[in-house]
C-alpha atoms as a PDB file:
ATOM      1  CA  UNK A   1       0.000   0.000   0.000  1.00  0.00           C
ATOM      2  CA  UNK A   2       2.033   3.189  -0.925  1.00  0.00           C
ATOM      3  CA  UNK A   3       2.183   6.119   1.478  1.00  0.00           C
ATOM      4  CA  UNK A   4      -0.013   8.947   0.073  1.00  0.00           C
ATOM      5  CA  UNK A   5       1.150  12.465  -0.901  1.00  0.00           C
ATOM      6  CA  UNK A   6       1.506  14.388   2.465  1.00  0.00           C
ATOM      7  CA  UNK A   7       4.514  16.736   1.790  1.00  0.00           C
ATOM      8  CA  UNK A   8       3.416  20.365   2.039  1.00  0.00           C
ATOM      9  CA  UNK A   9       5.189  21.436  -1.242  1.00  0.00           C
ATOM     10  CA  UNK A  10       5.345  24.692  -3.463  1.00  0.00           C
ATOM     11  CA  UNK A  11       2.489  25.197  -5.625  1.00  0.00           C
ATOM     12  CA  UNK A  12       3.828  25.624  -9.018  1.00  0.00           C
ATOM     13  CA  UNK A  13       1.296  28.964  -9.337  1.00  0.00           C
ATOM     14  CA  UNK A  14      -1.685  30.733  -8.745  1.00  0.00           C
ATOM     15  CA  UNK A  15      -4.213  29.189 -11.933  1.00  0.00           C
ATOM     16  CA  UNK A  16      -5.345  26.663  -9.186  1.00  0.00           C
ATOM     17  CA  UNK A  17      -8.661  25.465  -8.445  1.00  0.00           C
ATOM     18  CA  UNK A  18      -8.674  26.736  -5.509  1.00  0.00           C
ATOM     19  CA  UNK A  19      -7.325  30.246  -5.942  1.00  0.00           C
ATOM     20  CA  UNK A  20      -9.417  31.014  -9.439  1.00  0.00           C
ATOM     21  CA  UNK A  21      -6.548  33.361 -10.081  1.00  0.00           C
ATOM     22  CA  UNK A  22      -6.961  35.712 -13.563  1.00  0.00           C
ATOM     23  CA  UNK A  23      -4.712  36.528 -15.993  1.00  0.00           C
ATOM     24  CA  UNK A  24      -3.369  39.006 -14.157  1.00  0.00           C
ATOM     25  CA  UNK A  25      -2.255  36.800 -11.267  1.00  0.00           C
ATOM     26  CA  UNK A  26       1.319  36.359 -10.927  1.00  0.00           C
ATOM     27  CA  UNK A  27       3.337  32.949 -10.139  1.00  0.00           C
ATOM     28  CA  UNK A  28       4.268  32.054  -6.668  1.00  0.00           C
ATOM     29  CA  UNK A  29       7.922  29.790  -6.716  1.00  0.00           C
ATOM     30  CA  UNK A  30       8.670  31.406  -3.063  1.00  0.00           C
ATOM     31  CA  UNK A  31       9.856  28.455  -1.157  1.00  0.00           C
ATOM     32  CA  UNK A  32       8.258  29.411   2.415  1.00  0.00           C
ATOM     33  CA  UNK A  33       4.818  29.388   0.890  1.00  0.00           C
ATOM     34  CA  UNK A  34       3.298  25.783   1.123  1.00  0.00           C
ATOM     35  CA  UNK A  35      -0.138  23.448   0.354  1.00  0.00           C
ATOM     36  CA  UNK A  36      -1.346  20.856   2.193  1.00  0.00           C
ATOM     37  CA  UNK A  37      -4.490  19.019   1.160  1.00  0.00           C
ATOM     38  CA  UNK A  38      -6.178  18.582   4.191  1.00  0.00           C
ATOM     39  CA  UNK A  39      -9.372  17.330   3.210  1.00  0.00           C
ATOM     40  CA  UNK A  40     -11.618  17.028   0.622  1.00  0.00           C
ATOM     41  CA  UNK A  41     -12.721  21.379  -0.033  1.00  0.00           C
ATOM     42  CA  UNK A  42     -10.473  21.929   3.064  1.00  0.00           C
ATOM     43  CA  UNK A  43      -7.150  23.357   2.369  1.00  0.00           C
ATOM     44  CA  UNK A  44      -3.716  24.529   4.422  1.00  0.00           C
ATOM     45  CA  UNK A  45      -1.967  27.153   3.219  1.00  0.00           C
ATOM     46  CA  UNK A  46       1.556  28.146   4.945  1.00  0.00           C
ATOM     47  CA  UNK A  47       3.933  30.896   4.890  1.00  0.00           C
ATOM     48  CA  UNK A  48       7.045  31.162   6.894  1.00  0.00           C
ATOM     49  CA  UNK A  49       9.781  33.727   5.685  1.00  0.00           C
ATOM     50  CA  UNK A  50      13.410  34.718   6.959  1.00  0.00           C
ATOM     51  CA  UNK A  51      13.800  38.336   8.249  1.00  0.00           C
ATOM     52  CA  UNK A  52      14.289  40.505   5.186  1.00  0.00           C
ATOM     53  CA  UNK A  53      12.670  38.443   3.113  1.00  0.00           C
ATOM     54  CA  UNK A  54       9.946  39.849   0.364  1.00  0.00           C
ATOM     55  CA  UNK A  55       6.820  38.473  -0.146  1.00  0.00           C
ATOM     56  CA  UNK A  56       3.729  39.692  -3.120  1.00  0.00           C
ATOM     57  CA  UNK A  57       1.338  38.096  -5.030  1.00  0.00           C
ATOM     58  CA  UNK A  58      -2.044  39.291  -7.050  1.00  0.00           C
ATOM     59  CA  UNK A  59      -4.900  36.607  -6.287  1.00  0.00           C
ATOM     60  CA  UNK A  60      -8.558  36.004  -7.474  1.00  0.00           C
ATOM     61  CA  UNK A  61     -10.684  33.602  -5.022  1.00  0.00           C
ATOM     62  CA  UNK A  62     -13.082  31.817  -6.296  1.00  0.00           C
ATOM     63  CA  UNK A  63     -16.774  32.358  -5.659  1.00  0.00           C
ATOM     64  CA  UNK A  64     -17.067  29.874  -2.955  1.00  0.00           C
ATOM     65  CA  UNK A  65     -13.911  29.598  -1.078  1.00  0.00           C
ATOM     66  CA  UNK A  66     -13.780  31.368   2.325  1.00  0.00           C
ATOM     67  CA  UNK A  67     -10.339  31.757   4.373  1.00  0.00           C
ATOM     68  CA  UNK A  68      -9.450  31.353   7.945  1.00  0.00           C
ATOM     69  CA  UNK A  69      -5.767  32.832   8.935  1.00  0.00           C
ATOM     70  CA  UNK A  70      -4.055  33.801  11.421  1.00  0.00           C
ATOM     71  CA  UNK A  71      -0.862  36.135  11.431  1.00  0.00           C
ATOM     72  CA  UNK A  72       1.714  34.445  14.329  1.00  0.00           C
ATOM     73  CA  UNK A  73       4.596  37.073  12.979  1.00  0.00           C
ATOM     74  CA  UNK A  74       5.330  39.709  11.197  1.00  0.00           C
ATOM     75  CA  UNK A  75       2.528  42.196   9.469  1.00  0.00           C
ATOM     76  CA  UNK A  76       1.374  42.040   6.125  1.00  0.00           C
ATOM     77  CA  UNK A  77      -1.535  43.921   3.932  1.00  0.00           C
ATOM     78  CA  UNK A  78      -4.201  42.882   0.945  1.00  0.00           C
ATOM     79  CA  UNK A  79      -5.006  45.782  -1.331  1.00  0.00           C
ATOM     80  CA  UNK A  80      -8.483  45.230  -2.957  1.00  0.00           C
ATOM     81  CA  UNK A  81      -8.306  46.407  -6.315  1.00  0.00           C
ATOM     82  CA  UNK A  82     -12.460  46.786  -6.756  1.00  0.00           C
ATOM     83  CA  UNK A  83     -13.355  47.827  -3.127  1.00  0.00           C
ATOM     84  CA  UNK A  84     -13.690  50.948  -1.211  1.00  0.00           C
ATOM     85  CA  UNK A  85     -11.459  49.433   2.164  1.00  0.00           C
ATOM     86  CA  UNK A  86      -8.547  49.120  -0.617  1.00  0.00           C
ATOM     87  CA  UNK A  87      -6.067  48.681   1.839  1.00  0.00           C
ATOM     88  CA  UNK A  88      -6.370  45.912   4.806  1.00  0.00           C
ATOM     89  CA  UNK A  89      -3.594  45.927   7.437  1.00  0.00           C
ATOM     90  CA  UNK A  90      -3.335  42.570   8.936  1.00  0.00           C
ATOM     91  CA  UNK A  91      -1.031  42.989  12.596  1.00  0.00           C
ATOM     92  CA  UNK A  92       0.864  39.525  14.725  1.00  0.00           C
ATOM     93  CA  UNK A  93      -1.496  37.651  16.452  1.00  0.00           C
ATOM     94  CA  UNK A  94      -4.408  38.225  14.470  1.00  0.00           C
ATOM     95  CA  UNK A  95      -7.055  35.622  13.880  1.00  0.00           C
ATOM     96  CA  UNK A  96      -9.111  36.248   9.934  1.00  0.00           C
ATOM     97  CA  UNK A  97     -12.133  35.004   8.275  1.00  0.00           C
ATOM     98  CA  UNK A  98     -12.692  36.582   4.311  1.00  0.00           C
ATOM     99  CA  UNK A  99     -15.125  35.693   2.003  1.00  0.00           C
ATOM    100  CA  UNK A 100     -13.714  38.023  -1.130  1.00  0.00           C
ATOM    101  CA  UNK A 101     -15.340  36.411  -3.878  1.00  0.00           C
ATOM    102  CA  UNK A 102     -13.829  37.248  -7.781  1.00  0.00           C
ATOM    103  CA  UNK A 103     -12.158  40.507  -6.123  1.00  0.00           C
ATOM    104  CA  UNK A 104      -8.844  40.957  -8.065  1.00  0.00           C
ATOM    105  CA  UNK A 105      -6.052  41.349  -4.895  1.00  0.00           C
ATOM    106  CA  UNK A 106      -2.937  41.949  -4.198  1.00  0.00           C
ATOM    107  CA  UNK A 107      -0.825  41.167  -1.006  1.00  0.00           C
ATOM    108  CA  UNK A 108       2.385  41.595   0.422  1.00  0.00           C
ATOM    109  CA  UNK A 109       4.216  40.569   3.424  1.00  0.00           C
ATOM    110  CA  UNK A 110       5.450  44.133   4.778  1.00  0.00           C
ATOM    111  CA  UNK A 111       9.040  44.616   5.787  1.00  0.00           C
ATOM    112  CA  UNK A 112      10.185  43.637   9.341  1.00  0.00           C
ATOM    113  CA  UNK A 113      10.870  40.052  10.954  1.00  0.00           C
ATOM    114  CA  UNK A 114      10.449  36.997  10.301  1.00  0.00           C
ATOM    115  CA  UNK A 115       6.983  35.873   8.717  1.00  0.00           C
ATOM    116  CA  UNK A 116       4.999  33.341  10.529  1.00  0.00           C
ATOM    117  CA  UNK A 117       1.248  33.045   8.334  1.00  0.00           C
ATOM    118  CA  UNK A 118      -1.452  30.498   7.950  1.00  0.00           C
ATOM    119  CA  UNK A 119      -4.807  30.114   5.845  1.00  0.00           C
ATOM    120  CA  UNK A 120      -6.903  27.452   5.970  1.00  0.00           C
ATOM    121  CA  UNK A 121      -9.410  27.947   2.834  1.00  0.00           C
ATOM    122  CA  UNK A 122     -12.697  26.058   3.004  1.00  0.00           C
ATOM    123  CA  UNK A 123     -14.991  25.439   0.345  1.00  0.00           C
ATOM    124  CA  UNK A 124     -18.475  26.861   0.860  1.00  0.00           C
ATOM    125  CA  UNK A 125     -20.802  23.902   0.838  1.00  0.00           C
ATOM    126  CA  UNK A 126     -17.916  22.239   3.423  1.00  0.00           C
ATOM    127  CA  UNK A 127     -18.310  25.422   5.796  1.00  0.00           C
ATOM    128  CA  UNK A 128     -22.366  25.135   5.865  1.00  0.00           C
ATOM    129  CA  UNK A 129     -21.835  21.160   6.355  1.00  0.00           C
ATOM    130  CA  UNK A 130     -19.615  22.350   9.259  1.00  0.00           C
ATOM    131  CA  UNK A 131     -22.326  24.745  10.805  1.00  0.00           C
ATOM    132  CA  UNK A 132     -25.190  22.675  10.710  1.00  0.00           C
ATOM    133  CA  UNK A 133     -23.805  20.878  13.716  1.00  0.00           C
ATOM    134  CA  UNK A 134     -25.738  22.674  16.045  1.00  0.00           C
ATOM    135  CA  UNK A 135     -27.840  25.601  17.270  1.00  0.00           C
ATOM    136  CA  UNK A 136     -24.432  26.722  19.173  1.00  0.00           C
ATOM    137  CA  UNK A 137     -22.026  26.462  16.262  1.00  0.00           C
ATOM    138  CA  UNK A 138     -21.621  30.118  15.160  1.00  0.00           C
ATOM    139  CA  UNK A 139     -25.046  30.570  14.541  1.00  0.00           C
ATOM    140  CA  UNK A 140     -24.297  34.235  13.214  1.00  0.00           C
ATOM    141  CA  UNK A 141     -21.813  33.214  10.513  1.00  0.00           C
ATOM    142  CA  UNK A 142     -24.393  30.241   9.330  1.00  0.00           C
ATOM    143  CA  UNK A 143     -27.609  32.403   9.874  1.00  0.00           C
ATOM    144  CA  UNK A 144     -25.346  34.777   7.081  1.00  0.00           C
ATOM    145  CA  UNK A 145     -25.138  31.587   4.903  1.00  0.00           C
ATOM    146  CA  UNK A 146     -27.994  29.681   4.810  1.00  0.00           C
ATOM    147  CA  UNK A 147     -30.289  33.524   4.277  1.00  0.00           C
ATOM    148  CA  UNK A 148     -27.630  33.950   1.342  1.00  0.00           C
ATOM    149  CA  UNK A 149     -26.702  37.454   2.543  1.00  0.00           C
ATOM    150  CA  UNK A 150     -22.846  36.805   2.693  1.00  0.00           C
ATOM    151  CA  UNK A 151     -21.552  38.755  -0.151  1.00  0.00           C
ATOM    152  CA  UNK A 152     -17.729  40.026   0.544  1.00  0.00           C
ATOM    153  CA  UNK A 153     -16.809  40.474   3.760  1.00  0.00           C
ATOM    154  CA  UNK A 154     -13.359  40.566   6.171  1.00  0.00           C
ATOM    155  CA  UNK A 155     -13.543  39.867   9.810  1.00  0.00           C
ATOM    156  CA  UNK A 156     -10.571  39.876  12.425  1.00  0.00           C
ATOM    157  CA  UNK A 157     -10.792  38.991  16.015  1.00  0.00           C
ATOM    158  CA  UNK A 158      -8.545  39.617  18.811  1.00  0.00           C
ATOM    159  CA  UNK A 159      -5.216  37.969  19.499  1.00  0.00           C
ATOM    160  CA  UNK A 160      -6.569  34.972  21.743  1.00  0.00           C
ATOM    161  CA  UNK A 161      -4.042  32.154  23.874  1.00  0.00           C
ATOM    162  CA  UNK A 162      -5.415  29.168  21.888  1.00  0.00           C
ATOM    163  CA  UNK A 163      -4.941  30.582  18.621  1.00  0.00           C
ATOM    164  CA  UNK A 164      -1.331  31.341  18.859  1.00  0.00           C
ATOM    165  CA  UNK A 165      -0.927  28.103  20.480  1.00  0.00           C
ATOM    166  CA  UNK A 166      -2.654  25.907  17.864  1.00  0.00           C
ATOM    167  CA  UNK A 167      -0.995  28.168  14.890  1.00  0.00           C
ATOM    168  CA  UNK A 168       2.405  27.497  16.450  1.00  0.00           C
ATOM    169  CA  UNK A 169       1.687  24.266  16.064  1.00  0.00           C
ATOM    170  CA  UNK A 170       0.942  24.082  12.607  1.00  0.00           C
ATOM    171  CA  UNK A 171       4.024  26.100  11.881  1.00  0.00           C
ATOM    172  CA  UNK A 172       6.429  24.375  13.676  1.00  0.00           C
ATOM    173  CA  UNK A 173       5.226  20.359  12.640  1.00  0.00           C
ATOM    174  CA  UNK A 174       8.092  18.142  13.641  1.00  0.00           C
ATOM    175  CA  UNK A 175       6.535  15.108  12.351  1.00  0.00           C
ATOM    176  CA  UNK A 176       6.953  13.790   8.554  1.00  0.00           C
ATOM    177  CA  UNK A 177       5.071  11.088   6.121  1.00  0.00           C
ATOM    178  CA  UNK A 178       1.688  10.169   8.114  1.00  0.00           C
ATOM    179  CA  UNK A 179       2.100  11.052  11.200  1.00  0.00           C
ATOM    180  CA  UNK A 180       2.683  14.454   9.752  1.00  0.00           C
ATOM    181  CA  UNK A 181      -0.509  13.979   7.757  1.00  0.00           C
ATOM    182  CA  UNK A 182      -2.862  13.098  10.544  1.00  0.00           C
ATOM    183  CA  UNK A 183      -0.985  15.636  12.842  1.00  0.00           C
ATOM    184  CA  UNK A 184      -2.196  18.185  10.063  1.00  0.00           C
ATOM    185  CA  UNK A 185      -5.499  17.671   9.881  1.00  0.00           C
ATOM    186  CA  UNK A 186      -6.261  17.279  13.360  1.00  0.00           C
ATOM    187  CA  UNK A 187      -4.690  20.959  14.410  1.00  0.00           C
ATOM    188  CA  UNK A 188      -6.506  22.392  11.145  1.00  0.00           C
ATOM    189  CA  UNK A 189     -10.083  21.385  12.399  1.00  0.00           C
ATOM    190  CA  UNK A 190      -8.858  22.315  15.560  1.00  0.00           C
ATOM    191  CA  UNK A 191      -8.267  25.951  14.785  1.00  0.00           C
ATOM    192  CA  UNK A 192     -11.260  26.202  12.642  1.00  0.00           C
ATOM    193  CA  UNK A 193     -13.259  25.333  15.759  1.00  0.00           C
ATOM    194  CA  UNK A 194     -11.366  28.200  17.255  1.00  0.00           C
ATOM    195  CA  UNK A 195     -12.179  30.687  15.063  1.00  0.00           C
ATOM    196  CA  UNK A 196     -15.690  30.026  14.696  1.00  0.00           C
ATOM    197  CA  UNK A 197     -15.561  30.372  18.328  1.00  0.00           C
ATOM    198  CA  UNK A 198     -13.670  33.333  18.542  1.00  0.00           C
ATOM    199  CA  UNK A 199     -15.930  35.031  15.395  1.00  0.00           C
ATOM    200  CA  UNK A 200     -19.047  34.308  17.307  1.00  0.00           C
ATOM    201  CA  UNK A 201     -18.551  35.440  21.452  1.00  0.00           C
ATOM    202  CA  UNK A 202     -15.452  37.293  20.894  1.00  0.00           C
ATOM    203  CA  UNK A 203     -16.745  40.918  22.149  1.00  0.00           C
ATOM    204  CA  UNK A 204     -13.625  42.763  20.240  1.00  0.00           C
ATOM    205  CA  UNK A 205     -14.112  40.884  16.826  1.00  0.00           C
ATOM    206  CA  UNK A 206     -13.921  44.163  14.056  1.00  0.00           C
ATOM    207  CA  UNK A 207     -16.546  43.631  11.016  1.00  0.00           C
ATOM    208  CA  UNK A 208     -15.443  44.908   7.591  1.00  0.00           C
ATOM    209  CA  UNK A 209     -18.099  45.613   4.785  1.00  0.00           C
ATOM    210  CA  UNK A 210     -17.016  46.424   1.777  1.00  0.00           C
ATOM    211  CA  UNK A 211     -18.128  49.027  -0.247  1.00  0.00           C
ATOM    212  CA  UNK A 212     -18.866  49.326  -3.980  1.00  0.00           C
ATOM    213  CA  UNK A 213     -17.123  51.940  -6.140  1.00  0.00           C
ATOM    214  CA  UNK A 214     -20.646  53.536  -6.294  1.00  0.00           C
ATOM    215  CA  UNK A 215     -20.803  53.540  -1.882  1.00  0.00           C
ATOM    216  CA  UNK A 216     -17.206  54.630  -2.318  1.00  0.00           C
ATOM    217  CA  UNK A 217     -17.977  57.464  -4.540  1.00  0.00           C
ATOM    218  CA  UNK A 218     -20.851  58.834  -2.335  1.00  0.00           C
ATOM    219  CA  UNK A 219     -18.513  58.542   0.879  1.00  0.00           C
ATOM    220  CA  UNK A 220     -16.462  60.868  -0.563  1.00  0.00           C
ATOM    221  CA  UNK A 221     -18.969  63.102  -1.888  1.00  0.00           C
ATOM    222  CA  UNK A 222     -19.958  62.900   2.020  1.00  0.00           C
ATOM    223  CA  UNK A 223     -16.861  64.165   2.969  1.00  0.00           C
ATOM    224  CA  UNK A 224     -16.970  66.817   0.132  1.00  0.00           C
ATOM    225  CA  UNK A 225     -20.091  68.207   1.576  1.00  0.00           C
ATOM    226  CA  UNK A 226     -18.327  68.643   5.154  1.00  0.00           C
ATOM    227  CA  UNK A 227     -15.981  70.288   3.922  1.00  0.00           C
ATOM    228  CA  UNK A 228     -17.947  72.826   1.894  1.00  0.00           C
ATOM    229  CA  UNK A 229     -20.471  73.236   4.519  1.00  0.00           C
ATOM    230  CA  UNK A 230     -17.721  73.022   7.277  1.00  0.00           C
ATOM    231  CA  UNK A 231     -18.969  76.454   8.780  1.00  0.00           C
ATOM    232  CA  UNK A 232     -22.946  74.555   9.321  1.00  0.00           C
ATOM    233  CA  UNK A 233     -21.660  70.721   8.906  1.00  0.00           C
ATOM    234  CA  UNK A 234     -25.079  68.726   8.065  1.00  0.00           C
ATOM    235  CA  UNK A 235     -25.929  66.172  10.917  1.00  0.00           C
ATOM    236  CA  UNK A 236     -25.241  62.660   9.929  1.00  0.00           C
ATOM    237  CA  UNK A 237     -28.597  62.151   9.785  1.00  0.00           C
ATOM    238  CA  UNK A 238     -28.563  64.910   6.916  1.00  0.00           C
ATOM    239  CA  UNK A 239     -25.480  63.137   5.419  1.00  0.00           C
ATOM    240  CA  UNK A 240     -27.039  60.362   5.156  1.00  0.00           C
ATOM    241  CA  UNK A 241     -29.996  61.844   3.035  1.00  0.00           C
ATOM    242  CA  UNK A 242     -27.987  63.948   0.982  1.00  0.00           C
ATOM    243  CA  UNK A 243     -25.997  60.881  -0.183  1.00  0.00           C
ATOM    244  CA  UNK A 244     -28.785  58.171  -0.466  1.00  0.00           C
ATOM    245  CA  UNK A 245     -26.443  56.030   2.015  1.00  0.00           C
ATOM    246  CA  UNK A 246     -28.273  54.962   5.174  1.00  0.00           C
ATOM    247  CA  UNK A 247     -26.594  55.925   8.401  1.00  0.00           C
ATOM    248  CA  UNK A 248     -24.736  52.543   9.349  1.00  0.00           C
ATOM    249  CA  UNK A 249     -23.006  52.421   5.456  1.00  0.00           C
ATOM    250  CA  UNK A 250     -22.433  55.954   5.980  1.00  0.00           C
ATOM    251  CA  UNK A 251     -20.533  55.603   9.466  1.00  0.00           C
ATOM    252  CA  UNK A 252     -18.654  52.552   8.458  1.00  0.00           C
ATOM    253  CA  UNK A 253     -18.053  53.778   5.065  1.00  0.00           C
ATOM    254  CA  UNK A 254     -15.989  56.697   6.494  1.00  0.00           C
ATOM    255  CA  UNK A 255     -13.753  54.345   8.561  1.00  0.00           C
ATOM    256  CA  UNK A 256     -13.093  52.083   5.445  1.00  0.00           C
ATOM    257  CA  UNK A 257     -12.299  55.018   2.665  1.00  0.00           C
ATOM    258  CA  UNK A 258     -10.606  57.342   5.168  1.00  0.00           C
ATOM    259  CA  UNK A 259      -9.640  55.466   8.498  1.00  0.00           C
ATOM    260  CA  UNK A 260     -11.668  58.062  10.602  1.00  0.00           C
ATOM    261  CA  UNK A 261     -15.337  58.839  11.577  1.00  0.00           C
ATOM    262  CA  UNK A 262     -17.054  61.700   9.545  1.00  0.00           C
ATOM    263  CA  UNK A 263     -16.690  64.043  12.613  1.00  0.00           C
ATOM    264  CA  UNK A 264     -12.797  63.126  13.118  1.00  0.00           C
ATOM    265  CA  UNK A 265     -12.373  63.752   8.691  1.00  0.00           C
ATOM    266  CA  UNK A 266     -14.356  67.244   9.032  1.00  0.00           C
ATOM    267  CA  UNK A 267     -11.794  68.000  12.070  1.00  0.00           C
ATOM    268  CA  UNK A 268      -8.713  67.357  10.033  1.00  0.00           C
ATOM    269  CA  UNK A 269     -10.366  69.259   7.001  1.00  0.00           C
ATOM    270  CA  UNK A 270     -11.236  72.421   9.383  1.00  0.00           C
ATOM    271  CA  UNK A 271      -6.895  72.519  10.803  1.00  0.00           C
ATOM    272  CA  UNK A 272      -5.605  71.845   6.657  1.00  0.00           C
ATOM    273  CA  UNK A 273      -7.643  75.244   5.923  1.00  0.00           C
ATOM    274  CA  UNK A 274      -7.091  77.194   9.060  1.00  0.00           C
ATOM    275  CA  UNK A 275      -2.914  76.368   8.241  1.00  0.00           C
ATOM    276  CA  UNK A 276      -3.713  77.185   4.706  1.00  0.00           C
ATOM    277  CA  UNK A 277      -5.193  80.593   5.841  1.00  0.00           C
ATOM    278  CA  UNK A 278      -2.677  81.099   8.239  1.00  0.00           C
ATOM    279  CA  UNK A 279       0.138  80.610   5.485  1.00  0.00           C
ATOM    280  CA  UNK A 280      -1.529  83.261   3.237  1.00  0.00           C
ATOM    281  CA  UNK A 281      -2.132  85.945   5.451  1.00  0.00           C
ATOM    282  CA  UNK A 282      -4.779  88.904   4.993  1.00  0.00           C
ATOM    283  CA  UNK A 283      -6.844  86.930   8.551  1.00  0.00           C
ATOM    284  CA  UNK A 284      -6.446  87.292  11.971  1.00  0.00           C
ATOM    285  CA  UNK A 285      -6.969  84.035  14.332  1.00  0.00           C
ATOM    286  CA  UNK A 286     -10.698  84.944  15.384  1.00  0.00           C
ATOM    287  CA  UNK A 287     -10.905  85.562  11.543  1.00  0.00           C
ATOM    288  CA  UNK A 288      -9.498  82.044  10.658  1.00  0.00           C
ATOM    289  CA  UNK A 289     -11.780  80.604  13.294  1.00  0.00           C
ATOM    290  CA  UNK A 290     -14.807  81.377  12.385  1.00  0.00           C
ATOM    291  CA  UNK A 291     -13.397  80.547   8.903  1.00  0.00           C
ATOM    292  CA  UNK A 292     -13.312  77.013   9.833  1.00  0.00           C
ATOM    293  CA  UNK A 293     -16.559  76.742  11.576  1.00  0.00           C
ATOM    294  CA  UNK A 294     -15.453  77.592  15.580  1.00  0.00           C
ATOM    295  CA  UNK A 295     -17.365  80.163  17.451  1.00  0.00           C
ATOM    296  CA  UNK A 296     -15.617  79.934  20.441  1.00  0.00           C
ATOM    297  CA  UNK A 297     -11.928  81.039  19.444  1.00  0.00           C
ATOM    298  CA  UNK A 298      -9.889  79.486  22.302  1.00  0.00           C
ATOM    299  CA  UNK A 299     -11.048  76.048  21.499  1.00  0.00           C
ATOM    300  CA  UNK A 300      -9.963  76.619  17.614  1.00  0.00           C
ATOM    301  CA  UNK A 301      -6.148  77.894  18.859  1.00  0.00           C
ATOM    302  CA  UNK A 302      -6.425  74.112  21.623  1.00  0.00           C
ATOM    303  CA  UNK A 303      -7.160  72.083  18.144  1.00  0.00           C
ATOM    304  CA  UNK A 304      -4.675  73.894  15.873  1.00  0.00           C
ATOM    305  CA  UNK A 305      -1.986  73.750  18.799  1.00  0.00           C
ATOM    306  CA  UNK A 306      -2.887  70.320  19.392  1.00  0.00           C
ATOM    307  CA  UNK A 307      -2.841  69.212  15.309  1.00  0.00           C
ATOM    308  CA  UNK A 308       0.459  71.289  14.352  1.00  0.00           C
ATOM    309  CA  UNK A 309       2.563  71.115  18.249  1.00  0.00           C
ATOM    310  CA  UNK A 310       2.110  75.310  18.012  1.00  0.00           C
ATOM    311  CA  UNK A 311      -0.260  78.208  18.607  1.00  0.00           C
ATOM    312  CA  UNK A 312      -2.357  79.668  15.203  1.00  0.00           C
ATOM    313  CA  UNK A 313      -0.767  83.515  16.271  1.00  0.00           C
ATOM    314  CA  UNK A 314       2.465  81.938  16.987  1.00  0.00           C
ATOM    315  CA  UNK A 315       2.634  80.081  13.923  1.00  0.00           C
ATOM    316  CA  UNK A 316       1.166  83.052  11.840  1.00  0.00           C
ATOM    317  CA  UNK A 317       3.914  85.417  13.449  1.00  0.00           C
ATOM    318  CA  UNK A 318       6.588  82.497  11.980  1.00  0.00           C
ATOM    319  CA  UNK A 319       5.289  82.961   8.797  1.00  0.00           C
ATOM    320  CA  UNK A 320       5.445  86.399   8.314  1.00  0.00           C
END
């Protein structure tokens, strides 16, 4: 009886099955990134780099493949070429779910230590197999499923004992042939069982929608509008109406395009034309001020002092 294929070897490329990579995908031959079959629509995906060493791909997932990782070192990033949230940072000791179906990709390890990454990517009708075992199996990511509302979505939850513990396992496998093998597949279903856990009571777990280049477009017209109006900023409420986005895709859709709330984007907006002002002269502070939208002056020169480390009359005296 010969001894089945267990080795976790380099896949030859992205035009896989299980990647559904396009044209414009690009051929992975680095040596630290592996494959391990685990089972049938269950995959392992490794990658362990040397300090120093780079790390990019473009990818395409298919329409029904959904990802588990976790980060045990280093940091790395996906940029998502047809999304508002273009750019996803992904910090050590991070636990990920992503359902990115047909969303052209790119990712890249980012400079610093050594890399330490997992994936485990599991076919759809696998995953709703999986969750049917219960009332108490993440009924939140299977109530998602079974309604058909997942669409594209990227989850992280916080860095939790068992996860580094079972990904350090995986990692560091001193077995080989079968024992290997059956070592692999029992820590893979074990961290899945983690992160379903983790996904569904973990108070701290961070939800990312993604936007549409439409969304996208009105979020910034959003922002736009504060900063036209940014002497009588509309309420969000207002926002909202003005842009035909209701209020949850308009709150979240300021922390994916920008990284900040609406309130916290206005802010910054107010200090870039106060310094602008400042720089050209022609105003006086209480001038600038009320400029910017501040009635009462003293809290204007606290914001300005506290965005640029130095007082709006001190810095206008510098300038001139």
């Amino acid at each position: 009886m010969g001894m089945p294929d267990i080795h976790l070897d380099p896949i030859p490329g992205l035009k896989t099955r299980q990647t559904g990579a396009g044209p414009e995908a690009e051929a992975i031959t680095q040596p630290g990134y592996r494959r391990f079959n685990a089972f049938p629509g269950i995959e392992l995906i490794t990658l362990t780099l040397p300090p120093g060493r780079p790390f990019s791909t473009n990818f395409t997932k298919e329409d029904q493949i959904f990802e588990f990782g976790y980060i045990l070192k280093g940091r790395a990033r996906t940029f998502l070429h047809e999304a508002a949230s273009s750019i996803i940072e992904i910090a050590p000791k991070s636990g990920i779910i992503h359902y990115l179906p047909r969303v052209p990709a790119f990712f890249e390890v980012m400079p610093g230590p050594d890399i330490q990454m997992l994936g485990i990517e599991v076919h759809l009708t696998v995953l709703r197999q999986m969750l049917r075992g219960g009332e108490d199996v993440c009924p939140r990511l299977a109530g998602m499923i079974e309604s058909g509302t997942v669409n594209r979505y990227f989850e992280a939850t916080a860095p939790r004992a068992p996860q580094v513990t079972v990904a350090s396992q995986i990692l560091s496998c001193p077995f080989s042939g079968l024992t290997r093998c059956l070592f692999l597949q029992a820590k893979v279903l074990e961290f899945l069982s983690i992160q379903l856990e983790a996904i569904e009571n973990n108070g701290s777990a961070r939800f990312y929608g993604l936007l549409t280049r439409s969304e996208e477009t009105r979020i910034r017209r959003a922002r736009n509008i504060l900063k036209e109006r940014m002497t009588e900023p509309p309420t969000l409420d207002q926002l909202s109406d003005l842009t035909g986005l209701n209020l949850t895709k308009l709150k979240k859709g300021f922390k994916l395009v920008f990284g900040k709330t609406a309130y916290a984007c206005l802010h910054e907006d107010r200090m870039e034309r106060a310094h602008a002002l400042l720089s050209r002269g022609g105003m006086n502070v209480s001038e600038v001020a009320w400029e910017v939208g501040y009635i009462n002056v003293s809290h204007f020169s606290t914001a300005f002092c506290r965005q640029y480390g130095v007082k709006p009359k001190s810095f206008q005296m510098s300038v001139f």
